[in-house]
C-alpha atoms as a PDB file:
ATOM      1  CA  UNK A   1     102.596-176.175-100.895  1.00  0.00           C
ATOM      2  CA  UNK A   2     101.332-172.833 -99.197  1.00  0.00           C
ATOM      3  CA  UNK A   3      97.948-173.243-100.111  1.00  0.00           C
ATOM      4  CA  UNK A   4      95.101-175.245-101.214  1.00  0.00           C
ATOM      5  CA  UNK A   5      96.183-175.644-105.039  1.00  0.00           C
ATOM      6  CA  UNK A   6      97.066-179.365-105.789  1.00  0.00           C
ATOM      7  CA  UNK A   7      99.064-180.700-108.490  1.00  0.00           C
ATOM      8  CA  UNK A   8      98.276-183.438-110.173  1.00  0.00           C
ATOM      9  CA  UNK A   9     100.797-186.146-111.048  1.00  0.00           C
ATOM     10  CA  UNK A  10     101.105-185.461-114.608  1.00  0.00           C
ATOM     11  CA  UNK A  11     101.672-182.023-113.880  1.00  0.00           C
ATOM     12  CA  UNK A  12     104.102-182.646-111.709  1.00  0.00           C
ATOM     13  CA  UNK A  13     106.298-185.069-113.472  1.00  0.00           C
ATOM     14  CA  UNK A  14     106.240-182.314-116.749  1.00  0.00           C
ATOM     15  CA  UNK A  15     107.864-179.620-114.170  1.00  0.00           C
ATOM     16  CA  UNK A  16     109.802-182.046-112.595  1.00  0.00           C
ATOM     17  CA  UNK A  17     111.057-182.966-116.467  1.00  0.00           C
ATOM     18  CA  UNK A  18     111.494-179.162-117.457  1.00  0.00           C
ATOM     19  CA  UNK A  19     113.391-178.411-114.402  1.00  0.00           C
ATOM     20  CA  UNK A  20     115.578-181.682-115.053  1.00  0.00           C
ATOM     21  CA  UNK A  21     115.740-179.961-119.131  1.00  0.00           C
ATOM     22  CA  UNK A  22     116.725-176.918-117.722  1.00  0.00           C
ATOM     23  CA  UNK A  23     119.469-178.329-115.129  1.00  0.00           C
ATOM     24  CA  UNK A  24     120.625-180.585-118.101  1.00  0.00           C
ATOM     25  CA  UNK A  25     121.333-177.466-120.307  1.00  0.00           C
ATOM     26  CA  UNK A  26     123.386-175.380-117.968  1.00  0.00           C
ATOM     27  CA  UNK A  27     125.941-178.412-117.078  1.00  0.00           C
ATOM     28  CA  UNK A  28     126.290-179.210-120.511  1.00  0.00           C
ATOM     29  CA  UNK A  29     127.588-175.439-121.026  1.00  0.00           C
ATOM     30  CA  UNK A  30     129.557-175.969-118.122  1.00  0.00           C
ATOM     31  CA  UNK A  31     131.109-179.279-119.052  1.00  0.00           C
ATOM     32  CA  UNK A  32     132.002-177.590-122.868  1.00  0.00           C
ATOM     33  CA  UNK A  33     133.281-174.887-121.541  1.00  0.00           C
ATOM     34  CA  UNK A  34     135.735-177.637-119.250  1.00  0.00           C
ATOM     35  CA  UNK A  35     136.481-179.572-121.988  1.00  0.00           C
ATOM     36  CA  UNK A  36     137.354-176.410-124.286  1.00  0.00           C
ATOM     37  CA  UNK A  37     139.828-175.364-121.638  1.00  0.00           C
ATOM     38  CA  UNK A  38     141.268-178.830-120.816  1.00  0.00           C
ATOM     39  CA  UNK A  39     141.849-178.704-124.765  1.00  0.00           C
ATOM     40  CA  UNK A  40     143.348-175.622-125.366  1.00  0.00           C
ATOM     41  CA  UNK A  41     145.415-176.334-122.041  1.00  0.00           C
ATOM     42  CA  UNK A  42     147.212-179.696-123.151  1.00  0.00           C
ATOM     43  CA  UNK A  43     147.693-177.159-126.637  1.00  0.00           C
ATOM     44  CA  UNK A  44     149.772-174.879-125.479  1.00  0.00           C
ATOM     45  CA  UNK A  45     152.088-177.176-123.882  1.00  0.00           C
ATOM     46  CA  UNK A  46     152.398-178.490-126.895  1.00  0.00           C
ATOM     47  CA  UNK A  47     153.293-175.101-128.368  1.00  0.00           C
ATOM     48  CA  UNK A  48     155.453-173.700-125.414  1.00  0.00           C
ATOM     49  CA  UNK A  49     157.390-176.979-125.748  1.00  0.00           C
ATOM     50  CA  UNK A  50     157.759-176.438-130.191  1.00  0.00           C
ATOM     51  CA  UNK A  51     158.777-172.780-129.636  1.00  0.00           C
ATOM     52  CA  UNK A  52     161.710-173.652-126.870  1.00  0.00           C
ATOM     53  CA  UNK A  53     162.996-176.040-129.396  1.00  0.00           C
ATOM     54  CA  UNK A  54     162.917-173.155-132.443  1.00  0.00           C
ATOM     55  CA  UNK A  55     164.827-171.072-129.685  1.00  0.00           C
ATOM     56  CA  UNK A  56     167.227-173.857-129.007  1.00  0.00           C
ATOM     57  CA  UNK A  57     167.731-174.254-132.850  1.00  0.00           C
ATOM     58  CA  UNK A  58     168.270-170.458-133.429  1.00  0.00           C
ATOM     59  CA  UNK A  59     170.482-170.419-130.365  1.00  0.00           C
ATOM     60  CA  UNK A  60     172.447-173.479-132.426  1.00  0.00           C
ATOM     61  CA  UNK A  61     172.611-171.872-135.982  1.00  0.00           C
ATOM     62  CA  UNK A  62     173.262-168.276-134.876  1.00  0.00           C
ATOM     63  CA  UNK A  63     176.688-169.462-133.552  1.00  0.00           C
ATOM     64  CA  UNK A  64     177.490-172.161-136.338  1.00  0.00           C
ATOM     65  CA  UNK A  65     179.587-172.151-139.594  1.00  0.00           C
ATOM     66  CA  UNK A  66     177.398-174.815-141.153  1.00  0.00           C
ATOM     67  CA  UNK A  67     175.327-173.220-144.136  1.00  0.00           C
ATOM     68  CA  UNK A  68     172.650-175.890-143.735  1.00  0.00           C
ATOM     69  CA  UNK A  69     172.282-174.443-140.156  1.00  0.00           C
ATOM     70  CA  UNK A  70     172.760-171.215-141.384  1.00  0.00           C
ATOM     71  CA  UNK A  71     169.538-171.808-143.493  1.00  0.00           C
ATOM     72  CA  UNK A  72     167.806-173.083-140.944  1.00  0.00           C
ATOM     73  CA  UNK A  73     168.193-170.154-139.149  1.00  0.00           C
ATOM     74  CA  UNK A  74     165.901-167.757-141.154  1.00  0.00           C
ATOM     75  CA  UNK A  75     163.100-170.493-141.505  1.00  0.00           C
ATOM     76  CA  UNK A  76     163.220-171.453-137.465  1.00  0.00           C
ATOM     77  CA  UNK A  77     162.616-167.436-137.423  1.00  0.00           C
ATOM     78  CA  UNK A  78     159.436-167.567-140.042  1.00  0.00           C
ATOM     79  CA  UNK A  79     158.075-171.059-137.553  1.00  0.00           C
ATOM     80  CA  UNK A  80     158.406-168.729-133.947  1.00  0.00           C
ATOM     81  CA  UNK A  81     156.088-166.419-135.500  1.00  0.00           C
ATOM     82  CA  UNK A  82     153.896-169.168-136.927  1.00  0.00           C
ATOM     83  CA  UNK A  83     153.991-170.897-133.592  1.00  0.00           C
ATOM     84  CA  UNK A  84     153.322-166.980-131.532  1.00  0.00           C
ATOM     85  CA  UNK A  85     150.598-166.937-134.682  1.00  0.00           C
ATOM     86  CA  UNK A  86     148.735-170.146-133.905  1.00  0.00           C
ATOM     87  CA  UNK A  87     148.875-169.269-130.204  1.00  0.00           C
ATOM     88  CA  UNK A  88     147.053-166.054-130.178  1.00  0.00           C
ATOM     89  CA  UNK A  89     144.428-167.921-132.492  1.00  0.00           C
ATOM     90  CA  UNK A  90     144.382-170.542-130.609  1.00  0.00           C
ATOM     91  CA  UNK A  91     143.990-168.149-127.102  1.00  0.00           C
ATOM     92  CA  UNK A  92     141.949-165.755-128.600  1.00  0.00           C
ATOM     93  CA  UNK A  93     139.152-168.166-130.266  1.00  0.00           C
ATOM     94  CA  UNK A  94     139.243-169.667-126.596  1.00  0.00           C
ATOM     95  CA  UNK A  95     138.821-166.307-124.904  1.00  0.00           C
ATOM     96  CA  UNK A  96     135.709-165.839-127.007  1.00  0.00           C
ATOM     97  CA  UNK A  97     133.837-169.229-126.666  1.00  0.00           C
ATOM     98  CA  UNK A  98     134.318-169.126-122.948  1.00  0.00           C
ATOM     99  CA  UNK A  99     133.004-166.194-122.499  1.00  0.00           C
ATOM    100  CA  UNK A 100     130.470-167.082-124.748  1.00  0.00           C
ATOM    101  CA  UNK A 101     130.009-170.458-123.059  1.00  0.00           C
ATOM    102  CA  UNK A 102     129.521-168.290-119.787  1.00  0.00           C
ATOM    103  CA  UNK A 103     126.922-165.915-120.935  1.00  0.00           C
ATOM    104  CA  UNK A 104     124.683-168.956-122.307  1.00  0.00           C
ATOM    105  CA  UNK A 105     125.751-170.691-118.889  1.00  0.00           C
ATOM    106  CA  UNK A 106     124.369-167.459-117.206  1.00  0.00           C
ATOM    107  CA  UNK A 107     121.437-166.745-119.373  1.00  0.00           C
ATOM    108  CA  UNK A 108     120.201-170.347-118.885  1.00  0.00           C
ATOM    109  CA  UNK A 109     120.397-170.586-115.497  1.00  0.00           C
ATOM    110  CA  UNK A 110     118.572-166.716-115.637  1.00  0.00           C
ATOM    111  CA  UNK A 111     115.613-168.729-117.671  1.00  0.00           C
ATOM    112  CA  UNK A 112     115.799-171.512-115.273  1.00  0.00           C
ATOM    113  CA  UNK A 113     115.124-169.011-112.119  1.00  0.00           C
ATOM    114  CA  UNK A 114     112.138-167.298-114.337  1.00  0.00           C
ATOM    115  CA  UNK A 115     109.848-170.697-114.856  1.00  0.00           C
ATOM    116  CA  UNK A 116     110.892-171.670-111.138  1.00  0.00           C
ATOM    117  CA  UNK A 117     109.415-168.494-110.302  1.00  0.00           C
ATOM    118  CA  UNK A 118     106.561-168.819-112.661  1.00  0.00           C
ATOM    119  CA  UNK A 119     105.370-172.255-111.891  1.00  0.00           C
ATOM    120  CA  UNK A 120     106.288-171.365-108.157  1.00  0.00           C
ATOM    121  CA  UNK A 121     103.489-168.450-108.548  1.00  0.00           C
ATOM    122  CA  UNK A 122     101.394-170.562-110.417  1.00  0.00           C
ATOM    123  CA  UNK A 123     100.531-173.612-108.390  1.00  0.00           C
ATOM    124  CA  UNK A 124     101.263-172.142-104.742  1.00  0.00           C
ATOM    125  CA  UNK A 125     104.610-174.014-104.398  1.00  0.00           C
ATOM    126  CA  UNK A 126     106.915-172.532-102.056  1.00  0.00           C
ATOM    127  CA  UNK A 127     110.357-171.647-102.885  1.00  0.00           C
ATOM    128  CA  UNK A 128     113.540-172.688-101.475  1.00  0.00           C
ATOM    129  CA  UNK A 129     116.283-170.895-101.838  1.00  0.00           C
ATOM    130  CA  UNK A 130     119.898-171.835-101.983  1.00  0.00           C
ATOM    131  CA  UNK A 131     121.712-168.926-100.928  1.00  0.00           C
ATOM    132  CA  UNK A 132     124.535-169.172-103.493  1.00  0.00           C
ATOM    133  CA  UNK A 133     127.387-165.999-102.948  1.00  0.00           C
ATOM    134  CA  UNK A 134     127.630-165.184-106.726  1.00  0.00           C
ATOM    135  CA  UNK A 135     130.866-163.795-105.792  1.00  0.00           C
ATOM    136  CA  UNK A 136     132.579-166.942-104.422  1.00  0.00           C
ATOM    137  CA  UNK A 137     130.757-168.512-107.829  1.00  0.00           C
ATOM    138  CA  UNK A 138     132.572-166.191-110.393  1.00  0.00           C
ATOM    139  CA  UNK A 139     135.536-166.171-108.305  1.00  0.00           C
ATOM    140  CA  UNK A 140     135.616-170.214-108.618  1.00  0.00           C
ATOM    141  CA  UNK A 141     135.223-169.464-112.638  1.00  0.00           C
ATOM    142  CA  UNK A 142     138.635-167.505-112.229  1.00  0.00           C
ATOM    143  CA  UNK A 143     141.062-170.299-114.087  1.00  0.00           C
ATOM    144  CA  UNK A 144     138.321-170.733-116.576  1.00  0.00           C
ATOM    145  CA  UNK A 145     138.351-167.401-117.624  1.00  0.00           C
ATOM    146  CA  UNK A 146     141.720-165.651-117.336  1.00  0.00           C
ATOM    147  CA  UNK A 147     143.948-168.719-118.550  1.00  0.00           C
ATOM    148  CA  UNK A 148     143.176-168.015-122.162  1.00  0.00           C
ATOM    149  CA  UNK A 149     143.586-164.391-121.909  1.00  0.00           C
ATOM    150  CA  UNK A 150     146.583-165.052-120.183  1.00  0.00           C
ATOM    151  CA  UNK A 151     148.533-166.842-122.191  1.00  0.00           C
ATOM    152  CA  UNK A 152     147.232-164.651-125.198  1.00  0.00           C
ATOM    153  CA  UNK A 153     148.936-161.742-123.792  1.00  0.00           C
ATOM    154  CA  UNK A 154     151.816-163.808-123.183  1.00  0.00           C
ATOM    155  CA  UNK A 155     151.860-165.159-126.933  1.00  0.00           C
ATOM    156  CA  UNK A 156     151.398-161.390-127.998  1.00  0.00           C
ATOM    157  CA  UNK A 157     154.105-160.847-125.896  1.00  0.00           C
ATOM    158  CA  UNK A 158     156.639-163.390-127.630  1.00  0.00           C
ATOM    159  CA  UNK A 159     155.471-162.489-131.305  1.00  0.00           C
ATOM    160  CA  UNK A 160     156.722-159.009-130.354  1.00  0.00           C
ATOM    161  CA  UNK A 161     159.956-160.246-128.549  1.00  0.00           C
ATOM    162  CA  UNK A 162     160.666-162.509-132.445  1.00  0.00           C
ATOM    163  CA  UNK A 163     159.434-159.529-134.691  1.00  0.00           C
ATOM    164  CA  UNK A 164     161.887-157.292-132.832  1.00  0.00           C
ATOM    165  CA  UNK A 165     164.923-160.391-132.330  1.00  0.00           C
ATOM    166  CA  UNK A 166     164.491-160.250-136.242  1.00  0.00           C
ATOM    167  CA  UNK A 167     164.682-156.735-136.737  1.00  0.00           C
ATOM    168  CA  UNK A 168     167.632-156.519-134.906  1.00  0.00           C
ATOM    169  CA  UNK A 169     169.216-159.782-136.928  1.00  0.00           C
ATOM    170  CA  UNK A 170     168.918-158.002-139.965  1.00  0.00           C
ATOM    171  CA  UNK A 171     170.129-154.786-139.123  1.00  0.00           C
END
């Protein structure tokens, strides 16, 4: 303390408790927003791998005389568009709760800072900083935050590669 104001113990244990609240709250955003990318990662490997097989298939029954694989054909065309569908829903409702996930992430550490400063003020305490580079901190949050936009350009991409594939087919 910088001055003469004491705290007494039951003070001290409720801002030891809020600041433990407060800590609490911003890992938990963190942790969802790890566990809502570790999610939608293990996804679309499951999605990458079920549209190379409907490529391998219309590879198959574009060059055979089978009718059954001949049928097949035009519904492996309708499932790469649901699969390129599913993707960009998939990446695009990620996109959004990250970045979501972020600003409360960002917001509660902001409140955090504010009572720190307050109580700080308050009962004479001084402050120690940490000296965090907010830089190298948003640069760390890189993967967390481009991989779903990413790979929903990428899914955008390959629903207009099959809409034009079956544009071409049918002319």
């Amino acid at each position: 303390m910088n001055d003469d104001r004491k705290i007494d113990d039951q003070t001290l244990e409720i801002l030891l408790e809020r600041l433990r609240r407060a800590a609490t709250a911003v890992e938990y955003e963190y942790a969802e927003n790890d566990r809502r990318l570790t999610w939608f990662l293990v996804f679309q490997a499951f999605l990458f791998q079920a549209y190379a097989t409907a490529l391998q298939t219309l590879g198959s029954a574009a060059d055979s005389a089978s009718p059954t694989l001949k049928a097949l054909f035009s519904h492996t065309h309708y499932f790469v568009w649901v699969i390129c569908m599913v993707g960009i829903v998939t990446a695009g409702v990620t996109v959004v709760g990250t970045f979501a996930g972020m600003h409360a992430a960002a917001e509660l550490k902001r409140t955090r800072e504010q009572q720190i400063e307050a109580e700080a003020s308050q009962f004479g305490i001084e402050k120690m900083g940490f000296g965090v580079d907010t830089c190298r901190h948003w640069l760390g949050l890189l993967p967390t935050l481009v991989f779903p936009s990413l790979l929903l350009i990428c899914w955008l991409g390959l629903l207009v590669r099959a809409l034009a594939s079956k544009v071409a087919d049918s002319a």
